[in-house]
Protein backbone atom coordinates (compact mmCIF):
# COMPACT_ATOMS: atom_id res chain seq x y z
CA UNK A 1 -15.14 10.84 -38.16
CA UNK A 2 -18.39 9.03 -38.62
CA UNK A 3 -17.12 6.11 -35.96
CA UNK A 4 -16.67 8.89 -33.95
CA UNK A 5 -20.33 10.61 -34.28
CA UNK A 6 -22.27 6.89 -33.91
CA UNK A 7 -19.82 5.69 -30.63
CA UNK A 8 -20.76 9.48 -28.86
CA UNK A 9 -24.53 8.33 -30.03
CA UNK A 10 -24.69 5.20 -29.06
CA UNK A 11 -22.33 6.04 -25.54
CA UNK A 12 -25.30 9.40 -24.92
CA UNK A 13 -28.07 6.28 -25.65
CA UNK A 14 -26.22 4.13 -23.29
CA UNK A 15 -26.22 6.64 -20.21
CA UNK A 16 -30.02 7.32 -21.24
CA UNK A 17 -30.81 3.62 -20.66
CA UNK A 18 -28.51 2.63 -18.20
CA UNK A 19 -30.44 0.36 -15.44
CA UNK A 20 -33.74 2.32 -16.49
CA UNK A 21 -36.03 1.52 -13.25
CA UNK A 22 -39.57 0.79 -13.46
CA UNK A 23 -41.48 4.49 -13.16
CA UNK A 24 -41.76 5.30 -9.59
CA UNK A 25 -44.97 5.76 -8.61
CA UNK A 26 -46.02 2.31 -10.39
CA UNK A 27 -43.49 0.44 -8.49
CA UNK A 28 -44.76 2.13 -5.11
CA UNK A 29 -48.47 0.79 -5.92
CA UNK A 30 -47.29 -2.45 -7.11
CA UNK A 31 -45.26 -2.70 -3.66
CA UNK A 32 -47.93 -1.84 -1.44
CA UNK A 33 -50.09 -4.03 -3.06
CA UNK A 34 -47.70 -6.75 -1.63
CA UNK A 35 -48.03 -5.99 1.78
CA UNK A 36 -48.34 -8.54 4.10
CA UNK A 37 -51.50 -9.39 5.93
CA UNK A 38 -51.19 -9.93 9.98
CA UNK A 39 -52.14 -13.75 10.96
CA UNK A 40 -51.01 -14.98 7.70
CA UNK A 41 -47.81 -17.32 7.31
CA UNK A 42 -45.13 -16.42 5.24
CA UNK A 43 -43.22 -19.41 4.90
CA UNK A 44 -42.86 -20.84 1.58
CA UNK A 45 -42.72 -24.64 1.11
CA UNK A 46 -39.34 -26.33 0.52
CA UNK A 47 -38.14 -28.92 -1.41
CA UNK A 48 -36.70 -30.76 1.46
CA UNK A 49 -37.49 -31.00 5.27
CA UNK A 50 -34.77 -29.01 6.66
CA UNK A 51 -35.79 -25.68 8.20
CA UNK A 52 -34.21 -22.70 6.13
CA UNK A 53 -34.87 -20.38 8.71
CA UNK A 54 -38.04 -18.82 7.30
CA UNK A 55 -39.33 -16.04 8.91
CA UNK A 56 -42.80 -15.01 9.61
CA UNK A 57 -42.88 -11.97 10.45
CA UNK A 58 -46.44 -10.47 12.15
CA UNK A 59 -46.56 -9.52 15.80
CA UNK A 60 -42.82 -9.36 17.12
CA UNK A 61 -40.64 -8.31 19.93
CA UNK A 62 -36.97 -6.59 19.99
CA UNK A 63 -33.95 -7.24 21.98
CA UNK A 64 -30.85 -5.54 22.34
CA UNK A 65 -27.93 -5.66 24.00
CA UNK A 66 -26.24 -2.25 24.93
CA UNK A 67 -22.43 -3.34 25.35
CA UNK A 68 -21.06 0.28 24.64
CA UNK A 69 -21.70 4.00 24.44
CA UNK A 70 -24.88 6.08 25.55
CA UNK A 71 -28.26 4.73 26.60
CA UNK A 72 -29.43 7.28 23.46
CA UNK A 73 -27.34 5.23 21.42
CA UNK A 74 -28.87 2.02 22.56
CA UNK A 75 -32.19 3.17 22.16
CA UNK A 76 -31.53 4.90 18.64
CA UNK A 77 -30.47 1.53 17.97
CA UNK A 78 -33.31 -0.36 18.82
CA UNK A 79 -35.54 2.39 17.19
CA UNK A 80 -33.64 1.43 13.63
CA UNK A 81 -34.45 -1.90 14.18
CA UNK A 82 -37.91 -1.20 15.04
CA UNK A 83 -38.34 0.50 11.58
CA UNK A 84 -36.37 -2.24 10.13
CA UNK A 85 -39.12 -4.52 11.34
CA UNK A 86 -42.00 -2.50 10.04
CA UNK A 87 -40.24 -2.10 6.73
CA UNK A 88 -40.44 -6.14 6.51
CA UNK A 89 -44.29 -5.60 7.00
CA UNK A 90 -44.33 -6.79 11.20
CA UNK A 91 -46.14 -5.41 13.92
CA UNK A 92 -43.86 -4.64 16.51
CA UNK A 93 -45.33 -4.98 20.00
CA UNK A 94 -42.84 -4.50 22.71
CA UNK A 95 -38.82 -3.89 22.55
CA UNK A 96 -36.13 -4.75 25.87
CA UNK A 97 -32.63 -3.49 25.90
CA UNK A 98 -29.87 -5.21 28.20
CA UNK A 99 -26.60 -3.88 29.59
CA UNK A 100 -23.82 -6.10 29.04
CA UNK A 101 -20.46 -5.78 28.58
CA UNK A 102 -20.57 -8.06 25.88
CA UNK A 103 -23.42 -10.48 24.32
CA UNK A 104 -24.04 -13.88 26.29
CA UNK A 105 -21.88 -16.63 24.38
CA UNK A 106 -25.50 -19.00 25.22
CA UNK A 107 -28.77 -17.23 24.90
CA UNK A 108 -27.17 -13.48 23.84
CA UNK A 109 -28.78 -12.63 26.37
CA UNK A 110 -28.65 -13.50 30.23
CA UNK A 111 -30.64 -15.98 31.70
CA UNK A 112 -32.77 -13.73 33.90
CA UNK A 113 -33.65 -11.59 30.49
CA UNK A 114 -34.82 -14.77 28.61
CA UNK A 115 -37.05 -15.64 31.38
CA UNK A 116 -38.53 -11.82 30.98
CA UNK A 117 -38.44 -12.73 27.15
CA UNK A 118 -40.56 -15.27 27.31
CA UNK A 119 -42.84 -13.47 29.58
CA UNK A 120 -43.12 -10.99 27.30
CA UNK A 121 -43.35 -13.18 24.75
CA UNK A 122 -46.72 -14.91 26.25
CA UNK A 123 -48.34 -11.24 27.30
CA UNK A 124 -48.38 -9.72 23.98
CA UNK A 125 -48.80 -12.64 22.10
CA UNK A 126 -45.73 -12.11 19.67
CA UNK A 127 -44.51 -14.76 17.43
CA UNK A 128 -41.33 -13.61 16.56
CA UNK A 129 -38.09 -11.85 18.19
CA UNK A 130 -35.51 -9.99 16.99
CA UNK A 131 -32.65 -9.17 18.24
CA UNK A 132 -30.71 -6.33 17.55
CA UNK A 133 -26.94 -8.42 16.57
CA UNK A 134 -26.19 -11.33 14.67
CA UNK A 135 -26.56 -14.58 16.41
CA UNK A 136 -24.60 -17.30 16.22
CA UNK A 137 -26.57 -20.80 15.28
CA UNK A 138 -26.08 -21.98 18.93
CA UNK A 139 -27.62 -19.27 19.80
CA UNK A 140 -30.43 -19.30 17.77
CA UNK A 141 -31.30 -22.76 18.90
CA UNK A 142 -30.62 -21.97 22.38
CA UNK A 143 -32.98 -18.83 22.53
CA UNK A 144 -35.90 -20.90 20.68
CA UNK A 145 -35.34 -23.41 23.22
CA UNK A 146 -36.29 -21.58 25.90
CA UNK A 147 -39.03 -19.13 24.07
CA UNK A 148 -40.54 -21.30 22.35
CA UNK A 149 -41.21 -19.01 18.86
CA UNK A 150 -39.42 -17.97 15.68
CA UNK A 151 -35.87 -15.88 16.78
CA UNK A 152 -34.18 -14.20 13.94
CA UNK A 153 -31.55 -11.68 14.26
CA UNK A 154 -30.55 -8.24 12.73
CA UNK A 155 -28.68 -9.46 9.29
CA UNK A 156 -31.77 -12.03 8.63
CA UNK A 157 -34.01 -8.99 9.16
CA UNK A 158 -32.44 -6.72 6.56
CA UNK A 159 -31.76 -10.05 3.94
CA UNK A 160 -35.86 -10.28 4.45
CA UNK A 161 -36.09 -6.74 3.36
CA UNK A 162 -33.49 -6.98 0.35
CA UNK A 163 -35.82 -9.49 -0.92
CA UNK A 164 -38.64 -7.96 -0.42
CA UNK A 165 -37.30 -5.38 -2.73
CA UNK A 166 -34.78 -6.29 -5.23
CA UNK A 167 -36.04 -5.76 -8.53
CA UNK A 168 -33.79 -6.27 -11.36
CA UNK A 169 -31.92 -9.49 -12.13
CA UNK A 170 -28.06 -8.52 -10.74
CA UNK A 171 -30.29 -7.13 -7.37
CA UNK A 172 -32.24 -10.73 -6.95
CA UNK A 173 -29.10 -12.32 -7.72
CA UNK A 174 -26.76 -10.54 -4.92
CA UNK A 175 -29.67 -10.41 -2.31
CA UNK A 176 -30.40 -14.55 -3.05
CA UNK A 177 -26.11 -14.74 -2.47
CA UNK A 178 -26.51 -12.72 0.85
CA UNK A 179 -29.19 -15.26 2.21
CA UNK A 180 -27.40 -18.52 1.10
CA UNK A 181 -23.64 -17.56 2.48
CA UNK A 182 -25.71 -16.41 5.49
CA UNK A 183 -27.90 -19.22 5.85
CA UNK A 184 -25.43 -22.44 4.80
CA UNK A 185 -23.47 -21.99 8.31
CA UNK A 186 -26.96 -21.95 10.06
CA UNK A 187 -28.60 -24.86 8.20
CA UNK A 188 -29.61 -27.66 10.86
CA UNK A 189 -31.91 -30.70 10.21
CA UNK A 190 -35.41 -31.67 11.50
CA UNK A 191 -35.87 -34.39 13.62
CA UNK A 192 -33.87 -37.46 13.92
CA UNK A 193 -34.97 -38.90 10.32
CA UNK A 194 -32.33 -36.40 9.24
CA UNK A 195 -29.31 -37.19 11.08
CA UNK A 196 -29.66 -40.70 10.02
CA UNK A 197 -27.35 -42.29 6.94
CA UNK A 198 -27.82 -45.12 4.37
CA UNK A 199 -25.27 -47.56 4.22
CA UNK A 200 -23.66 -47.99 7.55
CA UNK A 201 -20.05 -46.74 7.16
CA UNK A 202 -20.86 -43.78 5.37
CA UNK A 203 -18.32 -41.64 6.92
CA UNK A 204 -19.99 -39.55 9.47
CA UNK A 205 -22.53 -36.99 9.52
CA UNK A 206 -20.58 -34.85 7.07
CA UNK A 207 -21.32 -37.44 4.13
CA UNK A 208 -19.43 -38.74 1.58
CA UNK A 209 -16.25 -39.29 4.05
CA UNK A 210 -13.01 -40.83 2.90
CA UNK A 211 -13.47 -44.85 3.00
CA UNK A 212 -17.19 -44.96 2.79
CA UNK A 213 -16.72 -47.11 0.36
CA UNK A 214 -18.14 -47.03 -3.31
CA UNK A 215 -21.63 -46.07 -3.91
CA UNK A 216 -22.20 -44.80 -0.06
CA UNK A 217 -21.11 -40.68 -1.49
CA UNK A 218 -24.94 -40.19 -2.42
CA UNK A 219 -27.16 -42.07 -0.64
CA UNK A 220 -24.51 -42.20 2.34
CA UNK A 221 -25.23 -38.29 3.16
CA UNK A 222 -27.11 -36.56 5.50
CA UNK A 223 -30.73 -34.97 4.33
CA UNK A 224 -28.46 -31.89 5.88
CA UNK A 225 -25.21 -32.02 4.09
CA UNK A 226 -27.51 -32.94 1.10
CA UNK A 227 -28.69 -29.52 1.10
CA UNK A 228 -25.53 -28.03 2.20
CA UNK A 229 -24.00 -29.00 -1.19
CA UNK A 230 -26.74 -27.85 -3.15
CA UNK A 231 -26.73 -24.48 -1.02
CA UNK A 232 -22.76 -24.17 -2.24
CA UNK A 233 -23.11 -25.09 -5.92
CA UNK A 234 -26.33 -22.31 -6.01
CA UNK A 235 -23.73 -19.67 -4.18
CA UNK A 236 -20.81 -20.98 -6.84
CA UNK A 237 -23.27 -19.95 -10.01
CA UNK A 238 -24.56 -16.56 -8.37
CA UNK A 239 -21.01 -15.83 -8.14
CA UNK A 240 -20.34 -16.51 -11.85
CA UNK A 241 -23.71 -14.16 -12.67
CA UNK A 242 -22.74 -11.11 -10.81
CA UNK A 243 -19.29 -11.42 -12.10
CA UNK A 244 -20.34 -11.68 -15.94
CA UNK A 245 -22.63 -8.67 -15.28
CA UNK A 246 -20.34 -6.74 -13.66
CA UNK A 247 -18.19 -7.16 -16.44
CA UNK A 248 -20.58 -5.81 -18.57
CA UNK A 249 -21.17 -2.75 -15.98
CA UNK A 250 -17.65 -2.07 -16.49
CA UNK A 251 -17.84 -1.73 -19.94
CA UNK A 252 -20.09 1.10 -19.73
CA UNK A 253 -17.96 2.64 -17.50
CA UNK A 254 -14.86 2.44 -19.14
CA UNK A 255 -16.78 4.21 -22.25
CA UNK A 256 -17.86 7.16 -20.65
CA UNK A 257 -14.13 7.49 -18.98
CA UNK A 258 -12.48 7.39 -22.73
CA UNK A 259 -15.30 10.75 -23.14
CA UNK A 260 -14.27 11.96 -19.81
CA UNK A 261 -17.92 12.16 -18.86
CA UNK A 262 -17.92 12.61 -14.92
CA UNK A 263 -19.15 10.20 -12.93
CA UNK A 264 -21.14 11.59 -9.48
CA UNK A 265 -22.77 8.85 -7.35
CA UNK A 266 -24.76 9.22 -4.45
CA UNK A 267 -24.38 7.58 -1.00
CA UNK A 268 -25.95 7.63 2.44
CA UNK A 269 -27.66 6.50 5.30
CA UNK A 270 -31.08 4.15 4.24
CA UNK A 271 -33.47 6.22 4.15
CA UNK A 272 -32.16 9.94 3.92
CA UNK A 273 -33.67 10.92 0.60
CA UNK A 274 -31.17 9.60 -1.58
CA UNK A 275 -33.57 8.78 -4.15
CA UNK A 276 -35.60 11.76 -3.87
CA UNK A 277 -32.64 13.94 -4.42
CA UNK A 278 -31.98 12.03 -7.95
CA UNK A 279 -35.26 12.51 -8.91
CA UNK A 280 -34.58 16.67 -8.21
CA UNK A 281 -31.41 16.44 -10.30
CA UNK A 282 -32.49 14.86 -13.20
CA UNK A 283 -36.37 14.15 -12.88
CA UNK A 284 -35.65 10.68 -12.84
CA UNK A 285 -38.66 9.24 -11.87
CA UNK A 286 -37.81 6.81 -9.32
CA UNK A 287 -39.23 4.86 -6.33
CA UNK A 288 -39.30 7.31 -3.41
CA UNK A 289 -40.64 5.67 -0.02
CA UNK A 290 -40.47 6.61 3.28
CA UNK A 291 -39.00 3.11 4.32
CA UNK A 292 -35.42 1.75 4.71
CA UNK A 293 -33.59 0.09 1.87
CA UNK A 294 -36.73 1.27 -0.48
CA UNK A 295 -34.03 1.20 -3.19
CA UNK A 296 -31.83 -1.59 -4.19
CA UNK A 297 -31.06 -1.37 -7.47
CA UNK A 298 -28.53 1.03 -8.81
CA UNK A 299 -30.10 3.80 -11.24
CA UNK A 300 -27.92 6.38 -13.15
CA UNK A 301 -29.20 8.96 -14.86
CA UNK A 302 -27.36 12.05 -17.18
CA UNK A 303 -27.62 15.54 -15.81
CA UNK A 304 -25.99 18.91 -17.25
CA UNK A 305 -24.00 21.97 -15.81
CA UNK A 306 -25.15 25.23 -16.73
CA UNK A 307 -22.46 25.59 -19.27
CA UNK A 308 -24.14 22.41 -20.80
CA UNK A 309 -21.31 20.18 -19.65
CA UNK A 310 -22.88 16.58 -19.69
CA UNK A 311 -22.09 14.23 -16.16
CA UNK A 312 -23.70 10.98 -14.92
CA UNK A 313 -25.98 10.07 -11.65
CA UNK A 314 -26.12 7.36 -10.26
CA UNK A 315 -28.10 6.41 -7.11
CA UNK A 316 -27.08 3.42 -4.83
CA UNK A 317 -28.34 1.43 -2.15
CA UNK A 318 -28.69 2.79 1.51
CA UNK A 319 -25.93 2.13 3.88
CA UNK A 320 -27.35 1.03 7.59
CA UNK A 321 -24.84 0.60 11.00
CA UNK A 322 -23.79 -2.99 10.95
CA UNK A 323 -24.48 -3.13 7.44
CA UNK A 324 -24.37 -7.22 7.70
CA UNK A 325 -21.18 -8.16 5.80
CA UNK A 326 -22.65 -10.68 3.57
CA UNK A 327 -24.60 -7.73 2.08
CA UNK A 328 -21.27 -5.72 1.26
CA UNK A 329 -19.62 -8.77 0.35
CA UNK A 330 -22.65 -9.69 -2.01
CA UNK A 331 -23.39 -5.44 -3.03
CA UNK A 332 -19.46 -5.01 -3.93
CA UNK A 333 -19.62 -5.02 -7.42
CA UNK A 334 -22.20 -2.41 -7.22
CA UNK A 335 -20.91 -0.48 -4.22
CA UNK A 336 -17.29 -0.59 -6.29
CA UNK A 337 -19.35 1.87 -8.33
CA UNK A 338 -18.80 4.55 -5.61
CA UNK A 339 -14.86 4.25 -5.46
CA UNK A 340 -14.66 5.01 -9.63
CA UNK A 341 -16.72 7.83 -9.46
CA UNK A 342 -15.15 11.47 -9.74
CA UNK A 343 -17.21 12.84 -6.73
CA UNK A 344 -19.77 11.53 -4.10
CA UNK A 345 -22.30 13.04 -2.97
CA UNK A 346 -22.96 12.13 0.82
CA UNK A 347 -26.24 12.23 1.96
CA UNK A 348 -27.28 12.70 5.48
CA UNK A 349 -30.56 13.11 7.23
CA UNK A 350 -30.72 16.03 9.00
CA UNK A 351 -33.70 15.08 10.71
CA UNK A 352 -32.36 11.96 12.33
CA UNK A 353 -31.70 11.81 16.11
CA UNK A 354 -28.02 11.20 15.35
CA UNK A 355 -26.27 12.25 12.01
CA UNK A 356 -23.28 11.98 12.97
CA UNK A 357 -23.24 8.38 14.00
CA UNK A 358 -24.99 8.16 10.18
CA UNK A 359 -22.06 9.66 8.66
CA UNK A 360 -19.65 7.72 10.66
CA UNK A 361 -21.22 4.38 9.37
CA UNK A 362 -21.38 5.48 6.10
CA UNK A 363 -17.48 6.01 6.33
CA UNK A 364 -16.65 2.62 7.51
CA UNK A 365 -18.55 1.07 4.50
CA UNK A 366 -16.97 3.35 1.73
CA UNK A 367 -13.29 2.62 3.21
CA UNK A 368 -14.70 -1.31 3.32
CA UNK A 369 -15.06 -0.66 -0.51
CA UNK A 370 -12.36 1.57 -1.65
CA UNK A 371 -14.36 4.63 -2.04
CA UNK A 372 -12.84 6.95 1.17
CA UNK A 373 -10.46 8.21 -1.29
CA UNK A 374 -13.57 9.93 -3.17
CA UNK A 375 -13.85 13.49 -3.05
CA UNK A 376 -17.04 14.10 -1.07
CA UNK A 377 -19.88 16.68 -1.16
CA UNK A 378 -21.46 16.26 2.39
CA UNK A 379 -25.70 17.06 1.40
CA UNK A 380 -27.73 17.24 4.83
CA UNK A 381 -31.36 16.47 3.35
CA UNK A 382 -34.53 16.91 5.36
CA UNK A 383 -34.08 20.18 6.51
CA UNK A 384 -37.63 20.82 6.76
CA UNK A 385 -38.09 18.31 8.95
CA UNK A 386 -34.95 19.01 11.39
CA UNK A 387 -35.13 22.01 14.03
CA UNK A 388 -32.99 24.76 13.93
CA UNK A 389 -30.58 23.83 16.74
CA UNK A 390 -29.64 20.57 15.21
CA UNK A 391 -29.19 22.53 11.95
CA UNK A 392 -27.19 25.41 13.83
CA UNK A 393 -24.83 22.19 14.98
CA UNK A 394 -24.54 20.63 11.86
CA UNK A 395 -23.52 23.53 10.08
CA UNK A 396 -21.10 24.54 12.74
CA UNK A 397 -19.88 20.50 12.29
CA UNK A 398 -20.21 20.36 8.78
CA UNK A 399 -19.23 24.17 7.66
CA UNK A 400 -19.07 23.07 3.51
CA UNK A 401 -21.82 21.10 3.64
CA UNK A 402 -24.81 21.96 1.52
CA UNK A 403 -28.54 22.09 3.61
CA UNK A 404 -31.32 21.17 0.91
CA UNK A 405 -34.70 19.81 1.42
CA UNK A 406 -35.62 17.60 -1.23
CA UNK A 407 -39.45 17.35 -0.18
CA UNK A 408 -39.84 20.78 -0.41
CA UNK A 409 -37.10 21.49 -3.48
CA UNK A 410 -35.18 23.96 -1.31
CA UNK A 411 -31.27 24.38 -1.71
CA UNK A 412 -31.65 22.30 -4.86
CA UNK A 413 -29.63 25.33 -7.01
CA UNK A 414 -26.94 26.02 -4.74
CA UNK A 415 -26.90 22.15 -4.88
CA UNK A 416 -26.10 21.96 -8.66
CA UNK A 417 -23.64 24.75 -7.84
CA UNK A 418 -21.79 22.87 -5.71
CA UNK A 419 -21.67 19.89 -7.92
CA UNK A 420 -20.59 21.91 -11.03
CA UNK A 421 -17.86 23.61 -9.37
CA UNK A 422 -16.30 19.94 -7.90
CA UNK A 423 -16.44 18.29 -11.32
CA UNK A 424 -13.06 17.45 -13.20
CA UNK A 425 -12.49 20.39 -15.65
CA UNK A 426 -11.24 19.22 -19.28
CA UNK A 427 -7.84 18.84 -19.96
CA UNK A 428 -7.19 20.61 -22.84
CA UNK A 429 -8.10 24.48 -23.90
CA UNK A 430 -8.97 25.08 -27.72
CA UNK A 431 -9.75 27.96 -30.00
CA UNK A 432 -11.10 26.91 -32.88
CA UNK A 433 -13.80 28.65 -35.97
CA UNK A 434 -16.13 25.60 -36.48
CA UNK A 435 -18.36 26.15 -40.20
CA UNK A 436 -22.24 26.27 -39.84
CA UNK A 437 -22.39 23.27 -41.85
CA UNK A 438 -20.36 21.30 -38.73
CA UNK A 439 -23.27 22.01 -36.49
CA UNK A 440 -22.42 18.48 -35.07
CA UNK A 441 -19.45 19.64 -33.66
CA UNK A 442 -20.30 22.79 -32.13
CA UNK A 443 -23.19 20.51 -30.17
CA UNK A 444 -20.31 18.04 -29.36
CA UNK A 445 -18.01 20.62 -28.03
CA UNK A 446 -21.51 21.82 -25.84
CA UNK A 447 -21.89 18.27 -24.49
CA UNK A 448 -18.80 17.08 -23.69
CA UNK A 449 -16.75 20.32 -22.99
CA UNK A 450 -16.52 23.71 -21.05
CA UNK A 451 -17.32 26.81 -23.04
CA UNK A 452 -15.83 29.47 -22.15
CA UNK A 453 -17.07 32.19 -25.01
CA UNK A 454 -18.41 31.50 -28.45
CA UNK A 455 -19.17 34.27 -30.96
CA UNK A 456 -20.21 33.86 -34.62
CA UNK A 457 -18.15 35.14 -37.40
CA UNK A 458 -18.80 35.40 -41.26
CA UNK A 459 -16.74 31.95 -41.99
CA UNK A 460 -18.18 29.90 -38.69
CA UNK A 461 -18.49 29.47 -35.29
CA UNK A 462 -15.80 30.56 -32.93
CA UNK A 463 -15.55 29.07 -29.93
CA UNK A 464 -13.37 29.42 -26.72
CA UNK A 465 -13.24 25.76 -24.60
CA UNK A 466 -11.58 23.21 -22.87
CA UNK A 467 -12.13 19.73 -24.08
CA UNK A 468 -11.30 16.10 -23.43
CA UNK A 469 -7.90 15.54 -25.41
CA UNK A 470 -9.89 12.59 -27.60
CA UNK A 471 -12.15 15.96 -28.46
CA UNK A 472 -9.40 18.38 -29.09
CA UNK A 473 -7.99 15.49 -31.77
CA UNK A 474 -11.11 15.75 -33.84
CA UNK A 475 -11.33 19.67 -33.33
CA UNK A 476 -7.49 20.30 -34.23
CA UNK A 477 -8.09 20.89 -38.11
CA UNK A 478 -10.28 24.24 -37.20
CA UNK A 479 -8.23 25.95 -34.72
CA UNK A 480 -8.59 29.25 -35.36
CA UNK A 481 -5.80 31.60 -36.02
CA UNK A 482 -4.50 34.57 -34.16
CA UNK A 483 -6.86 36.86 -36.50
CA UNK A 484 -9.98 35.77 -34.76
């Protein structure tokens, strides 16, 4: 019994502490104390030569291509990226938006465009462009060819941003794994010095080839596939990192199933008040900006029914169309979080120019990762900020969703309500006549259970609930008898 009482302690310390976050409002000062300042480089130094595709990111220009659906969608596209942008700390000047049926295999765009490009380019004054896509490396060397300044696409864009704003170690660790599996195809040397081998027959600009003869594997590289192998043994040890501390993740989790605590985690669009929402629930305290991807790092935090039923929240990070794929790839161990949770709740921002198209690419990254099997709570946020016909056709579209306005703390109850009454139930139903001096037990049964009536009677407690079955075991020697 007392290995019982100190594993529930230690598991209810455990939820308490789970990836505690930095108090919010410090972490927004000590963020926008690190904005960057226009006319300044942001390139950081290398150890070697080769150009990792730094970005500097001050005055730029956007580019899309609009291959499919409405011009609104095209433009609602390039408006995301245009926040994207200013959430990396850019100025962004002027944006352009081609129809094609697909991207140019060259330049991404057509020739005629980059010529306007680079016009536009030289106007304004811009030293960067982004375009709205990834971009293959030929055609990142193409377009900076013919521009003549820094080109960096969508996925590098959002990688900057991760950066920017990872915080705790797994974070740093999956955004650095993002950047190097996106970077090592898109390494490329500078200048001839690079291309250049010691030792004759070295076996070809790969390095190290077969019949290079001894000694020539070293100095017989490239400065590029130099780097290239050092970029794959850093992406081999990040791997082994996130896997140990997902490992450890998992062992949390697999402790609060054996106390059938529920698990609720919360999903969405970037930027639709995911975070503000957990700080509603459970006064969490965490970093609430109006940016995208302002949270990275998973936070969970314990909330109660109003039976006193204990379940978890946990917080993840913001889900954006096109979400590049070395993000999920490098995120699933934390986005795996979603598909062993008892219910998610979906957040949407009612005040966006298209929710639906939100919702839609917040589906195709929760089947990516197993969690479209969740039961879902749909939660349109923002409501203050939306007008009433777009809320009339959500709530004709959406008839079960719940409307809430986090900001303003509205819908919050009917909120909890909803939660409560989509939480697993416990298994088992007991009657049992607990004595005052087991006080533990009646606060155990209030934690972890459902109560359904309790009374107080000369010899105890008597109490009416449905329990886990691991509970019910340690409550079987007081069931009460048909006299109470």
């Amino acid at each position: 019994m007392r290995e019982q009482d100190s594993f529930v302690l230690e598991l209810a310390e455990d939820i308490d502490s789970d990836l505690d976050a930095t108090p919010g409002e410090l972490e927004l000062e000590e963020r926008h104390a690190l904005r960057r300042v226009a006319g300044l480089s942001t390139e950081l130094a290398d150890v070697t030569e080769v150009e990792y595709r730094r970005l500097r990111l001050e005055r730029v220009v956007l580019v899309g291509v609009w291959t499919e659906g409405t011009v609104t969608d095209a433009e609602n596209s390039l408006t995301e990226l245009a926040a994207l942008a200013e959430t990396a700390g850019s100025q962004v000047l002027e944006g352009l938006i081609q129809r094609r049926g697909r991207p140019d295999p060259s330049t991404y765009i057509g020739r005629g465009k980059v010529d306007e490009l680079r016009d536009v380019v030289i106007s304004t004054g811009a030293d960067t462009v982004i375009c709205d896509g990834e971009l293959s490396p030929s055609q990142l060397r193409t377009l900076e060819s013919r521009i003549k300044v820094k080109v960096i696409d969508r996925t590098a864009l959002i990688l900057d941003i991760f950066a920017q704003h990872a915080k705790t170690r797994e974070g740093k660790a999956q955004v650095e794994l993002a950047q190097l599996q996106y970077l090592l195809p898109r390494l490329r040397g500078w200048g001839e010095a690079l291309s250049r081998q010691a030792g004759g027959a070295g076996g070809g600009a790969g390095g190290g080839g077969v019949g290079g003869g001894v000694g020539l594997r070293g100095p017989g590289e490239t400065k590029l596939e130099t780097d290239r192998r050092r970029i794959r043994t850093r992406i081999a040890r990040l791997k082994r990192d996130i896997s140990s501390l997902k490992t450890v993740r998992e062992t949390k989790r697999s402790r609060r199933r054996r106390n059938a605590v529920p698990a609720v985690t919360i999903a969405g669009y970037t930027n639709a008040g995911k975070s503000s929402l957990l700080n509603r629930l459970t006064g969490a305290g965490v970093l609430v900006e109006d940016a995208l991807f302002a949270t990275l790092d998973p936070t969970t935090r314990q909330a109660h029914t109003s039976d006193g039923r204990l379940y978890t929240l946990s917080d993840t990070v913001g889900f954006v169309r096109h979400l590049p794929h070395h993000i999920v790839e490098a995120f699933r161990s934390t986005l795996e979080e979603v598909a062993e949770a008892d219910l998610v709740l979906h957040v949407v921002d009612g005040a966006h120019p298209d929710p639906e198209e939100q919702v839609r690419a917040v589906h195709e990254v929760l089947a990516g990762v197993g969690g479209d099997g969740v039961p879902e709570l749909l939660v349109v946020n923002k409501t203050d900020a939306a007008d009433e016909e777009t809320l009339l056709r959500l709530k004709r579209a959406w008839p079960d969703a719940v409307f809430v306005s986090a900001r303003r703390n509205a819908g919050i109850d009917e909120l909890r309500a909803a939660i409560e009454s989509r939480l697993p139930r416990p298994a088992v139903e007991v009657r049992v006549c607990l004595p005052y001096d087991r006080g533990d037990l009646v606060a155990r049964v209030h934690r972890w259970g459902e109560v359904l009536d309790t009374r107080h009677a000369g010899e105890g407690t008597l109490i009416h609930a449905r329990v886990d079955p691991m509970l019910a075991a340690l409550l079987a020697p007081f069931t009460a008898g048909d006299g109470h």
